[in-house]
C-alpha atoms as a PDB file:
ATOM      1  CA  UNK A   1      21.906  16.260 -11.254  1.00  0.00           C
ATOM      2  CA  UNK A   2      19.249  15.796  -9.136  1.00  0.00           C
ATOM      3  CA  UNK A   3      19.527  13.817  -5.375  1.00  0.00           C
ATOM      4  CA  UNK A   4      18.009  10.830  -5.455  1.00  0.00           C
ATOM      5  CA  UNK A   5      15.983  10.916  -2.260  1.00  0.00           C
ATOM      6  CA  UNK A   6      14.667  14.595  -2.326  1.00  0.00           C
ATOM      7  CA  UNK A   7      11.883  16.343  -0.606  1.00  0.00           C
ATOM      8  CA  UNK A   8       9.040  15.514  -2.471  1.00  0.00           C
ATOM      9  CA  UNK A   9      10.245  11.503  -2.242  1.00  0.00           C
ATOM     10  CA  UNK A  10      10.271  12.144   1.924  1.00  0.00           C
ATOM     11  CA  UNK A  11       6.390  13.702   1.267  1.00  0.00           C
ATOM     12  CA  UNK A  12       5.343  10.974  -0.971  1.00  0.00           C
ATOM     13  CA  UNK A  13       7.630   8.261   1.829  1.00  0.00           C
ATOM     14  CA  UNK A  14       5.187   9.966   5.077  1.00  0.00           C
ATOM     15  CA  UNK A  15       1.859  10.045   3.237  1.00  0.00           C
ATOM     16  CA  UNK A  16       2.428   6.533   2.432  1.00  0.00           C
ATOM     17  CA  UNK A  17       2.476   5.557   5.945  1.00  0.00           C
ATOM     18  CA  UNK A  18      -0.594   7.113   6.145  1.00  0.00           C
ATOM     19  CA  UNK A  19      -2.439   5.078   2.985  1.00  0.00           C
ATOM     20  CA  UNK A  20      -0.832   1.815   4.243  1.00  0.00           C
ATOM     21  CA  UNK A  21      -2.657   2.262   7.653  1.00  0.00           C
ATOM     22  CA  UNK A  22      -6.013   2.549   5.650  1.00  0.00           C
ATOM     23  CA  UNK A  23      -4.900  -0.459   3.228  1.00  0.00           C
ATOM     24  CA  UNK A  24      -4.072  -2.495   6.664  1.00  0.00           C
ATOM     25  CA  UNK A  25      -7.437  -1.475   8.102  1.00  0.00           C
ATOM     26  CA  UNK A  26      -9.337  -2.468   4.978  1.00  0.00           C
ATOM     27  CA  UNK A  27      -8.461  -6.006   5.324  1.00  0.00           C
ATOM     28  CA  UNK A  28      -9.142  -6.218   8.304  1.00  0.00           C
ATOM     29  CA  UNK A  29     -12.958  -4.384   7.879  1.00  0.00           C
ATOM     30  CA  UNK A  30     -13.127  -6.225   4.322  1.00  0.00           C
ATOM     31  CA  UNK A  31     -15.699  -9.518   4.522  1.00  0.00           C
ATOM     32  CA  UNK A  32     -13.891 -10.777   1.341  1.00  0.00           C
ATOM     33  CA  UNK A  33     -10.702 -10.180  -0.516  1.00  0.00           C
ATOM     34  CA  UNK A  34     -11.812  -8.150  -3.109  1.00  0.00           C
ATOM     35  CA  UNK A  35     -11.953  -4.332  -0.621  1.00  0.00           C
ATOM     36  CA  UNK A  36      -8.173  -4.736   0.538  1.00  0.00           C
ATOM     37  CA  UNK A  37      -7.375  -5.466  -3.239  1.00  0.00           C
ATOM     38  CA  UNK A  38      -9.175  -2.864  -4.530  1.00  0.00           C
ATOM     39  CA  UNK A  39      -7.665  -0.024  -2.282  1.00  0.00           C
ATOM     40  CA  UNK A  40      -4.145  -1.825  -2.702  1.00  0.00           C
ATOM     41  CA  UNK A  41      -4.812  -1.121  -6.347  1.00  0.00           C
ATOM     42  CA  UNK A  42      -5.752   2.112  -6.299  1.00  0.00           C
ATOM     43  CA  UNK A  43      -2.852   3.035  -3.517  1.00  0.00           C
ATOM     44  CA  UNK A  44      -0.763   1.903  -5.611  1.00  0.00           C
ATOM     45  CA  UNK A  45      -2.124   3.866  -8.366  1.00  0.00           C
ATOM     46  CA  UNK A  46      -1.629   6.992  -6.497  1.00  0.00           C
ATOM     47  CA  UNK A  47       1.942   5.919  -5.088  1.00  0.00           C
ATOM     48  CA  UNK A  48       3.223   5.421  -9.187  1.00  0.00           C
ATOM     49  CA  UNK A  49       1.593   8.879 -10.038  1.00  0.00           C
ATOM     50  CA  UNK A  50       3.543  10.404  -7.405  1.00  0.00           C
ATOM     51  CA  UNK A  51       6.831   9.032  -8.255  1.00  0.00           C
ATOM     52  CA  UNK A  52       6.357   7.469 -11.539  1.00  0.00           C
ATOM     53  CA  UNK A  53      10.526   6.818 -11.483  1.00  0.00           C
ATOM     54  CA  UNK A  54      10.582   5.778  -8.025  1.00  0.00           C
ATOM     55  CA  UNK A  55       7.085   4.498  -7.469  1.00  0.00           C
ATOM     56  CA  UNK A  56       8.508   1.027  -6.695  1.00  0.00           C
ATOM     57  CA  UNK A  57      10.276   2.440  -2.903  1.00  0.00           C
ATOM     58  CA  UNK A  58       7.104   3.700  -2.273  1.00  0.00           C
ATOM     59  CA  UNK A  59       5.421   0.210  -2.997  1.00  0.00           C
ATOM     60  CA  UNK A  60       8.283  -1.198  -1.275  1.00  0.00           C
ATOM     61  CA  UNK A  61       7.608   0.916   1.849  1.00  0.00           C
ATOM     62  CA  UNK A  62       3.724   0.317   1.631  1.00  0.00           C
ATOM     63  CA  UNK A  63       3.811  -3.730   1.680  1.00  0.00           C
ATOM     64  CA  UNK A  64       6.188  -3.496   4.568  1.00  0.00           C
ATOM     65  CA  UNK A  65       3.953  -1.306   6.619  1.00  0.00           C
ATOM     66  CA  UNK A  66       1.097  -2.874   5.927  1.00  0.00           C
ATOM     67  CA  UNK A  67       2.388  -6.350   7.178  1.00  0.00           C
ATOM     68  CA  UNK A  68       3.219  -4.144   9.820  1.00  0.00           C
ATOM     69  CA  UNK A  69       0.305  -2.915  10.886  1.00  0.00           C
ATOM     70  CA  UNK A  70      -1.275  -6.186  10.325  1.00  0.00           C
ATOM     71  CA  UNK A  71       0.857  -7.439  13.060  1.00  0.00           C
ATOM     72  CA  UNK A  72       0.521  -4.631  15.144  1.00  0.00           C
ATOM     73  CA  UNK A  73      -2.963  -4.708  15.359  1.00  0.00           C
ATOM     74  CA  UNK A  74      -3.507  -8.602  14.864  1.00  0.00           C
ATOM     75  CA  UNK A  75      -0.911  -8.961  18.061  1.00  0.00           C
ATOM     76  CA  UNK A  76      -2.668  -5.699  19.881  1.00  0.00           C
ATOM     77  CA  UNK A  77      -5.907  -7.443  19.412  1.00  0.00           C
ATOM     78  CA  UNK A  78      -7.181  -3.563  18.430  1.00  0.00           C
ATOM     79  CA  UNK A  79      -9.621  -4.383  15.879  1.00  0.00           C
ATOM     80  CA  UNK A  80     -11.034  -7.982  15.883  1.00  0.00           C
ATOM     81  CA  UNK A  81     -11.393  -8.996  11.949  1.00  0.00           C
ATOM     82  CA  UNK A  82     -13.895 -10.022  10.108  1.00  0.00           C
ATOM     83  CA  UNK A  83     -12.723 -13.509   8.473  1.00  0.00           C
ATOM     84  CA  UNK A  84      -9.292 -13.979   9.952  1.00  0.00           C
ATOM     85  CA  UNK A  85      -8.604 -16.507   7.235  1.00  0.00           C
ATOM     86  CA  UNK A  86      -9.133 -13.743   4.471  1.00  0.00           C
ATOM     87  CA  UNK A  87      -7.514 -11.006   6.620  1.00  0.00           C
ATOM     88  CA  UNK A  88      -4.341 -12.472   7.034  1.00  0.00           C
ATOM     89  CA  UNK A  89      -4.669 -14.022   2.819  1.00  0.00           C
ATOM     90  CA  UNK A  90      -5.059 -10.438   1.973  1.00  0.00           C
ATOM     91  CA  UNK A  91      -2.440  -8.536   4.038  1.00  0.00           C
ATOM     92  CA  UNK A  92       0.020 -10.827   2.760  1.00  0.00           C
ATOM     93  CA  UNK A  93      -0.659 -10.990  -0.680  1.00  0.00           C
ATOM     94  CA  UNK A  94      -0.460  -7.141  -0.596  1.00  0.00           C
ATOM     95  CA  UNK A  95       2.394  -6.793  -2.611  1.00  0.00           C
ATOM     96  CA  UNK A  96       0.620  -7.812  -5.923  1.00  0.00           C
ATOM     97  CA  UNK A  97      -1.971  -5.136  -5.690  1.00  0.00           C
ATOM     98  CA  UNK A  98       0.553  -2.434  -4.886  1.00  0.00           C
ATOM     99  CA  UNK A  99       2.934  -3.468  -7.241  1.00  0.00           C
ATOM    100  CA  UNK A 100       0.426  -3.882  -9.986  1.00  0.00           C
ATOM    101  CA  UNK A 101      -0.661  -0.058  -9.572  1.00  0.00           C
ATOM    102  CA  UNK A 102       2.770   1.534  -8.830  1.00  0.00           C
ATOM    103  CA  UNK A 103       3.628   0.397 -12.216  1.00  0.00           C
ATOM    104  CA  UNK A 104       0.467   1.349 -13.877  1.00  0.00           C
ATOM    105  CA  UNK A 105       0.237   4.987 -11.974  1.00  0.00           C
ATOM    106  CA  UNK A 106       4.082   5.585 -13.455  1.00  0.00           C
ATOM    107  CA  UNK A 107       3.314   4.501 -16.891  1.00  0.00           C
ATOM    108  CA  UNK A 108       0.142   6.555 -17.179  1.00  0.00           C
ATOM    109  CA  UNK A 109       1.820   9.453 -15.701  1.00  0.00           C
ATOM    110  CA  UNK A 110       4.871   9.470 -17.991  1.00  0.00           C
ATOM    111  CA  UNK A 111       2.887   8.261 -21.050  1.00  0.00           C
ATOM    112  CA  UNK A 112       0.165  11.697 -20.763  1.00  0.00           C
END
């Protein structure tokens, strides 16, 4: 039997750190909501074809670093945003974007 937390779920765990740095940057570069949903989505996408059994860690791990990096870089003052209103809607609601596409990504993947 396999170990649950392998190799390629430590690969798929470190290049999601990397896409949830984008998604955080998208909302705060995003004039409306519908950018930072749209790369949510299609992270999420990505993160379910990955690990289409253990796509939802990965989603776990993404929403938690992007609030994250929100804060980091809402508290930093690094990037000044756009709408703060939307970027702080978006970052938060996150998790239904992600979510949404880690499911989809797994169910394509195991259904072809």
């Amino acid at each position: 039997m396999e170990p649950f937390w392998n190799k390629t779920l430590t690969r798929d765990a470190l290049l999601t750190v990397f896409t949830s740095a984008i998604l955080a940057l998208s909302c705060f570069y995003g004039p409306t909501i519908h950018l930072p949903f749209l790369v949510g989505v299609l992270s999420g996408i990505s993160l379910g074809v990955l690990q289409p059994r253990k796509g939802w860690i990965l989603a776990v791990e993404q929403v938690m670093l992007v609030i994250g990096f929100y804060f980091l870089i809402n508290n930093l003052r690094l990037l000044p945003p756009f709408d703060a209103d939307a970027t702080q809607f978006t970052a938060f609601l996150q998790f239904l974007p992600v979510f949404a596409g880690s499911y989809l990504g797994g169910f394509l993947k195991r259904a072809f």
